[in-house]
Structures are given as C-alpha cells and as structure tokens.
Protein backbone atom coordinates (compact mmCIF):
# COMPACT_ATOMS: atom_id res chain seq x y z
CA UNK A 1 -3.14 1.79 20.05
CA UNK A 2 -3.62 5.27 18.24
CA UNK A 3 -1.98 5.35 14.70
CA UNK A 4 -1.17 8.61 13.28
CA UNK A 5 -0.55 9.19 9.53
CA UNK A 6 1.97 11.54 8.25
CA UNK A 7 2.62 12.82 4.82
CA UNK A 8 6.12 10.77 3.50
CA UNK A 9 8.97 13.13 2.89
CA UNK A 10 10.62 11.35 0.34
CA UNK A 11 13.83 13.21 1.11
CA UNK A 12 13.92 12.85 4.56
CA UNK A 13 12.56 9.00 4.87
CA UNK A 14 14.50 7.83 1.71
CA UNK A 15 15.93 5.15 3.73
CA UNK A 16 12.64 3.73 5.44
CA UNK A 17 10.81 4.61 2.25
CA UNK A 18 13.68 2.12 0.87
CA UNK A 19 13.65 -0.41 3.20
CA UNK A 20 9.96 -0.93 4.05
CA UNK A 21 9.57 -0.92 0.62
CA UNK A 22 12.09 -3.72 0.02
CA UNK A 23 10.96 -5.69 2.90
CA UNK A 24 7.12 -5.61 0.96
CA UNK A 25 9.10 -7.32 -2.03
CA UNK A 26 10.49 -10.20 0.04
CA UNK A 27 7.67 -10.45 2.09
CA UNK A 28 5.48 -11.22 -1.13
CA UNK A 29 8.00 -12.98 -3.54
CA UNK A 30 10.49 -14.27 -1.60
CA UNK A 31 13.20 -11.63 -2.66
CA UNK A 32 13.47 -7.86 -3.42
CA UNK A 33 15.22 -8.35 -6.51
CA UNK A 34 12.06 -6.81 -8.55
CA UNK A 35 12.38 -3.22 -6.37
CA UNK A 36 14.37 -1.84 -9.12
CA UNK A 37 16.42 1.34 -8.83
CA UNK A 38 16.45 2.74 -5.55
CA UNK A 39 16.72 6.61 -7.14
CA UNK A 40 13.78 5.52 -9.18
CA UNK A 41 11.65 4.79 -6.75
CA UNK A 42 12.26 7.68 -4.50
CA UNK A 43 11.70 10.17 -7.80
CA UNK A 44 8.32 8.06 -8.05
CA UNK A 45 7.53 8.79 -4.56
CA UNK A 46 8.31 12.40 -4.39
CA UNK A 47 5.93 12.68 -7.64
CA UNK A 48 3.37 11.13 -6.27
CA UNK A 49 3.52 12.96 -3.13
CA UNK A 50 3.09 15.62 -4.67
CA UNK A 51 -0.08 14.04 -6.49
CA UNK A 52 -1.31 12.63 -3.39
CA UNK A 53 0.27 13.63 -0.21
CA UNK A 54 -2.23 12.50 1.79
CA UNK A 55 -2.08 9.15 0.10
CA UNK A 56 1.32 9.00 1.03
CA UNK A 57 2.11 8.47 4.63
CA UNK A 58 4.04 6.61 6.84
CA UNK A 59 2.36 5.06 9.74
CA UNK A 60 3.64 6.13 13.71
CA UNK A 61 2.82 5.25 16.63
CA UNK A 62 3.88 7.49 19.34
CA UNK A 63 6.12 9.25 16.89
CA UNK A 64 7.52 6.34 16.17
CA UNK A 65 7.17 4.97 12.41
CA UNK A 66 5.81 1.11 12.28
CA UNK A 67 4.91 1.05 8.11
CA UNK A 68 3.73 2.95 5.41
CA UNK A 69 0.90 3.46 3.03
CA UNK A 70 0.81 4.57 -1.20
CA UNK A 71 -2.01 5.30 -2.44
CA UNK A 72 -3.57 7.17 -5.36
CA UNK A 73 -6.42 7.60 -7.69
CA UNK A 74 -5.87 5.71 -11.07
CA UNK A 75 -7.66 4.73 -14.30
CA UNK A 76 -8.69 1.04 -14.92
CA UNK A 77 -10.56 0.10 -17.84
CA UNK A 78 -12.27 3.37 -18.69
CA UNK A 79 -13.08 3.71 -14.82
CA UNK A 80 -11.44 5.97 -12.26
CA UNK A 81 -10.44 3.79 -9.32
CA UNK A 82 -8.51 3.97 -5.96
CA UNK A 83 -5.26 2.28 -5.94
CA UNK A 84 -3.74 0.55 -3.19
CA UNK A 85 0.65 0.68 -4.29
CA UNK A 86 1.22 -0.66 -0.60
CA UNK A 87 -0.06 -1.43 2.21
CA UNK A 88 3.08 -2.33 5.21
CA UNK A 89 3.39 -2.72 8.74
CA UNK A 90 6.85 -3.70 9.82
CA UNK A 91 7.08 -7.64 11.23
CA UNK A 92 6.47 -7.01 14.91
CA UNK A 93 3.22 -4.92 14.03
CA UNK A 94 1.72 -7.40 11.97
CA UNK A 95 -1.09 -9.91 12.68
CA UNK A 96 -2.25 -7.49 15.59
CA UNK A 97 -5.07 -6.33 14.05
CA UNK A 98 -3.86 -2.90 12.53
CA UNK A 99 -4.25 -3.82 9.21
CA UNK A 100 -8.01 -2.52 9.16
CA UNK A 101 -6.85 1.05 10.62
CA UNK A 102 -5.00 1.37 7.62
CA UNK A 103 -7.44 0.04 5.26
CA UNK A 104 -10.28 2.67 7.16
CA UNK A 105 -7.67 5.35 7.07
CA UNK A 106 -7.52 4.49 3.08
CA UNK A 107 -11.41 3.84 2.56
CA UNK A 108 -11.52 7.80 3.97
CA UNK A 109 -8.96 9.00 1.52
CA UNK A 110 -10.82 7.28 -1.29
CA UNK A 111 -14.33 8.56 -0.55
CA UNK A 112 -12.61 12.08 -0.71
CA UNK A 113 -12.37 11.60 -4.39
CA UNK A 114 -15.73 10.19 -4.51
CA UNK A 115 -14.27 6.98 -6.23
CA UNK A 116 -17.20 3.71 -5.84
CA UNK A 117 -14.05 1.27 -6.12
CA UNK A 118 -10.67 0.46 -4.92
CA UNK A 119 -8.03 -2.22 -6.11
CA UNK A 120 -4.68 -3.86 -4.93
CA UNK A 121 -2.58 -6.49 -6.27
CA UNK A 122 -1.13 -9.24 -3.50
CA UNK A 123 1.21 -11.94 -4.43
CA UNK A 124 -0.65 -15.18 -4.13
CA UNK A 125 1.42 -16.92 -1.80
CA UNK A 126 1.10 -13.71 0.63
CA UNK A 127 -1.68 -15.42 3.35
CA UNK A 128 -1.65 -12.72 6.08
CA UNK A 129 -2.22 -10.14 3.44
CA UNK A 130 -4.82 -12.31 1.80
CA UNK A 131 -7.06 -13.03 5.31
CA UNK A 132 -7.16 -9.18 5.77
CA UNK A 133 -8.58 -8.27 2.46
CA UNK A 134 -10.71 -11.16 2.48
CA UNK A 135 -12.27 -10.00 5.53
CA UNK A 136 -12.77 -6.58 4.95
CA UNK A 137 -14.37 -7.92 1.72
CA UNK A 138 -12.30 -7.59 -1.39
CA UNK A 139 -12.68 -10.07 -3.76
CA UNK A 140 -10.38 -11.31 -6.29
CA UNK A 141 -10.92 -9.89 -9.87
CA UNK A 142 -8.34 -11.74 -11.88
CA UNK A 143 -4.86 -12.98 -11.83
CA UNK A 144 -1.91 -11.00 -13.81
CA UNK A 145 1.52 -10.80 -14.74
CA UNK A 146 4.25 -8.47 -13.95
CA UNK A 147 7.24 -9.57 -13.08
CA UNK A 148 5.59 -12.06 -10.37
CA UNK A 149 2.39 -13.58 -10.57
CA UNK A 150 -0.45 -11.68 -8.65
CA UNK A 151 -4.10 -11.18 -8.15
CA UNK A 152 -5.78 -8.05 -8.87
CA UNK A 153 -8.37 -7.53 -5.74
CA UNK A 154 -11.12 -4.63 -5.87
CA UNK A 155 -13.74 -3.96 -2.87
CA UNK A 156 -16.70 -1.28 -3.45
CA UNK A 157 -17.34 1.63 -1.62
C-alpha cells in the first residue's frame, strides 16, 4: 500500500479536517465534547498550515483520503521540539500496520528542522495508539492535565 501525503486545505477539507478530528476525540476520551469550536479549529489549522504545510497533510491512498497528520515545531522547556497535534487513520485503516508510515513520514519532516526530539500526548486508555509508540520507541515522560488526563511521550532522533 503506497500512502501519499498532501498539504491540508483547510478550506476545502473543513469537513474531514472536522470530522477526523472529532473522531480522534472519541477515539481517546470516549466523547468529542473537548473539540471545541469548529471555526476555531479550522482558523488554527489554516495558521498552522501556513506555519507548516508540510506538517499538515491528510493521508490518501489512491487519491482517496484514509487520515490525517498535524505536526509542527514547538518549544518545551527551553528546548525546541517536534510536536505530534495528531496522528489518525480512519477505523478500517487502523491496526494494519500504517501507523509507522506516518510516524517515518513525520521522523523526515522533523529531521528537516534538525530537531534531536519529538513529543505527543495519548490519552491513557488509548491501547492501539499506545503499542505503536511503544514500539517505535517513545517512552513516556510524564502524565498531565488538560481537559483529560494524558501522557506526554517523547522519542529521540
């Protein structure tokens, strides 16, 4: 299976960019209710894009879009760090062993800024999620709040 990854067009995909995005919410907390402002999060996305349009893409597979990636460079405690926002595959692509094209495809975007780190946060109760970063050897750096409880997760480059 050959993945391609496509800048997001935050006008155009507003309504994958929505639902994906909600799906990722009940996926790790058992309902979407954190997402927020729809508006809001599109105006965050077509910022960002902007920032990082090649850490921005929606996932296809024969021109056909199966999930979508956010990703930028960010300061954490007086470091500059890659930042994982989200990593999604819709249901039926999941578990087939995708999830470490995405994470090479993001490892390459994150050595172009010459970053030696990257970090996520995963909901706790989110297993499939926690097996792949586990395996491609992210470790867990601490547990925080938001509005849900998570765990901060960081692998070196």
């Amino acid at each position: 299976m050959v993945l391609n990854f496509r800048t997001m067009d935050p006008d155009k995909d507003r309504e994958w960019l929505i639902t994906c995005r909600k799906d990722a919410f009940v996926e790790s907390f058992g309902t979407d209710e954190g997402f927020g402002a729809e508006q809001t999060y599109i105006n965050r996305i077509s910022d960002m894009v902007k920032q990082f349009p090649k850490g921005h893409v929606i996932v296809e597979e024969n021109d056909v879009a199966i999930g979508q990636m956010e990703m930028q460079i960010r300061e954490f405690e007086g470091t500059e760090i890659g930042y994982v926002n989200l990593f999604y595959l819709i249901p039926a692509y999941r578990s087939k062993g995708l999830g470490k094209e995405l994470v090479s495809y993001a490892e390459g975007f994150f050595r172009g800024f010459h970053v030696s780190e990257y970090h996520l946060r995963v909901s706790p109760t989110n297993e499939r999620a926690l097996q792949l970063y586990r395996k491609i050897g992210m470790v867990k750096v601490r547990e925080e709040h938001d509005r849900y409880l998570v765990y901060r997760m960081r692998k070196l480059l």
